[in-house]
Protein backbone atom coordinates (compact mmCIF):
# COMPACT_ATOMS: atom_id res chain seq x y z
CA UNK A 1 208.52 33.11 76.20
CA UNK A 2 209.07 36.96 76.00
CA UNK A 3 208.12 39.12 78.98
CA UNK A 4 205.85 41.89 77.59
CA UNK A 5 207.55 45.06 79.24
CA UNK A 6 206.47 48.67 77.94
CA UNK A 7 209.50 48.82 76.34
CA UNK A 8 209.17 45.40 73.97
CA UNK A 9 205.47 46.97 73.17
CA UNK A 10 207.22 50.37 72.27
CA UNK A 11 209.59 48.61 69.39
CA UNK A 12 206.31 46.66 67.95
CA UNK A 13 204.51 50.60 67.46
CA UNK A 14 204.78 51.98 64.15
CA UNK A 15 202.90 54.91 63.39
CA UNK A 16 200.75 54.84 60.26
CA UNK A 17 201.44 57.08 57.30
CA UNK A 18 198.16 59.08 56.73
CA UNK A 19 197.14 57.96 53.44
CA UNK A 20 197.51 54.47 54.06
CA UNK A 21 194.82 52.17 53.76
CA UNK A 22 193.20 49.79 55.85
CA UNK A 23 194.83 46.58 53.63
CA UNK A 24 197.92 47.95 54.37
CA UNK A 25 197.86 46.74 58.28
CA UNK A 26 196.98 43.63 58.35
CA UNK A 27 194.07 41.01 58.70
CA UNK A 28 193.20 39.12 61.69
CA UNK A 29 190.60 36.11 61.90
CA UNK A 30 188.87 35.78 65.31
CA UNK A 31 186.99 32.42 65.95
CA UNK A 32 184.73 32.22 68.33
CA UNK A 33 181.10 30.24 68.86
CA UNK A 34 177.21 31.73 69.04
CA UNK A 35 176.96 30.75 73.00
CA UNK A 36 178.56 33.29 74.76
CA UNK A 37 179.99 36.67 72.34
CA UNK A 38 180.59 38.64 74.81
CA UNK A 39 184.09 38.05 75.37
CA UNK A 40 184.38 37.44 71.45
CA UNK A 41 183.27 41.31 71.23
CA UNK A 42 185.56 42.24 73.76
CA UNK A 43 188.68 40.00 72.03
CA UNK A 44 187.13 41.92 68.65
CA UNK A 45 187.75 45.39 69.54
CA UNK A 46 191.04 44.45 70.63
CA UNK A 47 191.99 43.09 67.69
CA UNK A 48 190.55 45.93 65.48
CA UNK A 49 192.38 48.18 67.15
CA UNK A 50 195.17 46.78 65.67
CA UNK A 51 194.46 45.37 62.43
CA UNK A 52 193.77 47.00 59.12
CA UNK A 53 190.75 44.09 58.43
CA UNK A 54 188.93 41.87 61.15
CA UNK A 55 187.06 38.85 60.49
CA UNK A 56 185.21 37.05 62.70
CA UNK A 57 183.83 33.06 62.23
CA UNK A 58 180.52 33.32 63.95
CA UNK A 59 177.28 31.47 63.88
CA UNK A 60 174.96 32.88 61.78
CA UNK A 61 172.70 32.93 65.23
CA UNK A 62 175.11 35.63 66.67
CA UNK A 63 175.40 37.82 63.60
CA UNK A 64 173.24 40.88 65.10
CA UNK A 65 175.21 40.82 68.14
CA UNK A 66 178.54 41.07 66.32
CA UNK A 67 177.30 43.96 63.56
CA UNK A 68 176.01 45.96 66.44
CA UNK A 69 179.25 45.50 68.43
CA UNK A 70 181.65 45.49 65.81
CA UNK A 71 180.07 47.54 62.57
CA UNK A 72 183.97 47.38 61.07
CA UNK A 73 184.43 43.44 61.37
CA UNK A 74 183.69 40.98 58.49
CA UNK A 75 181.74 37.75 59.17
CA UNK A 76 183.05 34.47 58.34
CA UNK A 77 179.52 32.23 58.83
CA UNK A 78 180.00 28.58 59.98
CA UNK A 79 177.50 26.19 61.41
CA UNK A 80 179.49 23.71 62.17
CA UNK A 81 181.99 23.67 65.09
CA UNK A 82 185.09 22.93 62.32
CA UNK A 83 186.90 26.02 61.86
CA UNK A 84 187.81 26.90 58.22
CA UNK A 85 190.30 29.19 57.79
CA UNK A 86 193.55 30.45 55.37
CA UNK A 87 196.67 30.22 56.58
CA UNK A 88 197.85 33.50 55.33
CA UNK A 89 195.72 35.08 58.24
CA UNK A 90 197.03 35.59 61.81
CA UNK A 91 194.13 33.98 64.09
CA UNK A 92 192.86 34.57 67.59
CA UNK A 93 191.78 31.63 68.71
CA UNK A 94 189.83 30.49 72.19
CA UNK A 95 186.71 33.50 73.67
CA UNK A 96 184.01 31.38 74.27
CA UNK A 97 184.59 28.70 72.01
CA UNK A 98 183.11 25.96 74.42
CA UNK A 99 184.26 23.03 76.18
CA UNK A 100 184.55 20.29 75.30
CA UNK A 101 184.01 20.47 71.83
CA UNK A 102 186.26 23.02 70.64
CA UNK A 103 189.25 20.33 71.32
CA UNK A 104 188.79 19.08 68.21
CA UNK A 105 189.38 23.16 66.63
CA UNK A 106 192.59 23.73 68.31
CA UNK A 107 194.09 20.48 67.54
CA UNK A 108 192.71 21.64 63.68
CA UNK A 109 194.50 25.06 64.04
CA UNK A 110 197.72 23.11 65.13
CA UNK A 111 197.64 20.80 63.04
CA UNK A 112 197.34 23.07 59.68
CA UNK A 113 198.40 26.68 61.07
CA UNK A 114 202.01 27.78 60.41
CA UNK A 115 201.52 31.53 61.49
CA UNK A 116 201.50 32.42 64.75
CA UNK A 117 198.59 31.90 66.80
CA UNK A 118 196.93 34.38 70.14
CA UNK A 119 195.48 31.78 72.06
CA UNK A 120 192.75 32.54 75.12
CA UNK A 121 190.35 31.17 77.24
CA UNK A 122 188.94 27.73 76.77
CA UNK A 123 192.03 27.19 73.81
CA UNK A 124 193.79 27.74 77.03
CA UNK A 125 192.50 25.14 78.78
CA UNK A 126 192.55 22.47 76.40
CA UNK A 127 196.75 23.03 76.85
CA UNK A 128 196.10 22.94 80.77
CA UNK A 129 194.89 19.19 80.11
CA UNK A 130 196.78 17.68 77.02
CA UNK A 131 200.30 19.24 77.36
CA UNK A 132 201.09 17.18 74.36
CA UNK A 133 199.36 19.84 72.69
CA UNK A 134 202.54 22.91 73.35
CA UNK A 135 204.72 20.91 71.18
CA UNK A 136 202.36 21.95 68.58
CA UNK A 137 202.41 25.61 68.57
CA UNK A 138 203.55 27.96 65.94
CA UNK A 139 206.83 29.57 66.81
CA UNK A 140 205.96 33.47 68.19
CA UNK A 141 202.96 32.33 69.29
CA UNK A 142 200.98 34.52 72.39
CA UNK A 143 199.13 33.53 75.13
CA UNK A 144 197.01 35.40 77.13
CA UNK A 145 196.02 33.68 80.18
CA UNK A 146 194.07 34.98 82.66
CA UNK A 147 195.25 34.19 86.67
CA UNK A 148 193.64 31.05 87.31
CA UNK A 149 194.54 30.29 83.96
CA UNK A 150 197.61 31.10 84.24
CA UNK A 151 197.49 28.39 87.55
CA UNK A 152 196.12 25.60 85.44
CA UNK A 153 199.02 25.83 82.59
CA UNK A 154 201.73 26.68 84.86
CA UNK A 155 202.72 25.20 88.22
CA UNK A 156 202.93 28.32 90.15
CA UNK A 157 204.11 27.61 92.90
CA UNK A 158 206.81 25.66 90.67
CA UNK A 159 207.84 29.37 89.36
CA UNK A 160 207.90 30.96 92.46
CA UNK A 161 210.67 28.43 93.69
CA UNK A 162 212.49 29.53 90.83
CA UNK A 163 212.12 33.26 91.23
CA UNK A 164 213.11 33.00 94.70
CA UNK A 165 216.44 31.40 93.31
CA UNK A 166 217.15 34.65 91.35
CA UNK A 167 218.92 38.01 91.98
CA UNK A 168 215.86 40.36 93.79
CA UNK A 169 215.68 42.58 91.28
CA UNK A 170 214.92 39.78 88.72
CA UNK A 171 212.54 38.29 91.17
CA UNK A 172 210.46 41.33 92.04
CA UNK A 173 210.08 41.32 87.93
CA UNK A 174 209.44 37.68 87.28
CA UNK A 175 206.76 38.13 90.37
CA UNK A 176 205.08 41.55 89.38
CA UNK A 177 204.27 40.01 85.51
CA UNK A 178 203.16 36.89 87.20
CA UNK A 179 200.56 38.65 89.94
């Protein structure tokens, strides 16, 4: 696990050359489900920020809510909850996907995804309650766990006993990125 300090973000930021084109940085997939989009819109606009070409798998339900939230993003319709996607594109995976039926998509995304994975929310907590599942994940893989998430994945009070064991300066760190 890498700690993200501003410093790790700084190496990752490469400025674009002004005549580049929008297939030049990149294409994300987002999947999310029609019951809740808000925090798939929020996840969205994240994720366009940084990528040349967003798609998002959505029900064809929650398509207004996405084009008038998103104009930029490309749909992906489904109306099933199996995800279909390539595994040449980089995939956010886990706003408002739904429990307990989304199980079944991330053990899908494990099972045939190669390329790292962001993984949020209820993905999240399906790794809360089958651990098995972390043996799974593609190498450079990022999580982005919110605090009580964070509390259901991790024992926290099992990594406060360890920060407490190192130097202060490392522990004020370890406990600042945890708080």
């Amino acid at each position: 696990m890498t700690l993200l300090t501003k410093a790790f973000i700084g190496s990752l930021y490469h400025p674009r050359v002004a005549d580049s084109h929008k297939g030049d940085h990149g294409h994300v997939l987002l999947a999310s489900s029609a019951d809740k989009m808000g925090a798939a819109v929020i996840a969205a606009n994240l994720l366009a920020i940084g990528a040349g070409l967003l798609t998002i798998r959505v029900a064809r339900d929650a398509v207004s809510v996405i084009q008038m939230a998103i104009p930029e993003a490309m749909l992906l319709f489904s109306r099933k909850r199996k995800l279909i996607f390539r595994n040449t594109l980089p995939l956010a995976l886990g706003p408002e996907l739904g429990l307990p039926q989304s199980l079944k998509v991330v053990q899908q995304v494990l099972k045939h995804c190669t390329l790292p994975v962001i993984y949020d929310a209820d993905a999240l907590n399906h790794f809360s309650t089958h651990p098995s599942l972390w043996l799974k994940v593609p190498a450079g893989s990022i999580i982005t766990p919110h605090a009580r998430e964070f509390d259901r994945l991790f024992d926290y009070m099992q990594v406060r006993r360890i920060a407490f064991k190192l130097p202060l300066k490392n522990q004020r760190s370890l406990e600042s990125s945890l708080c």
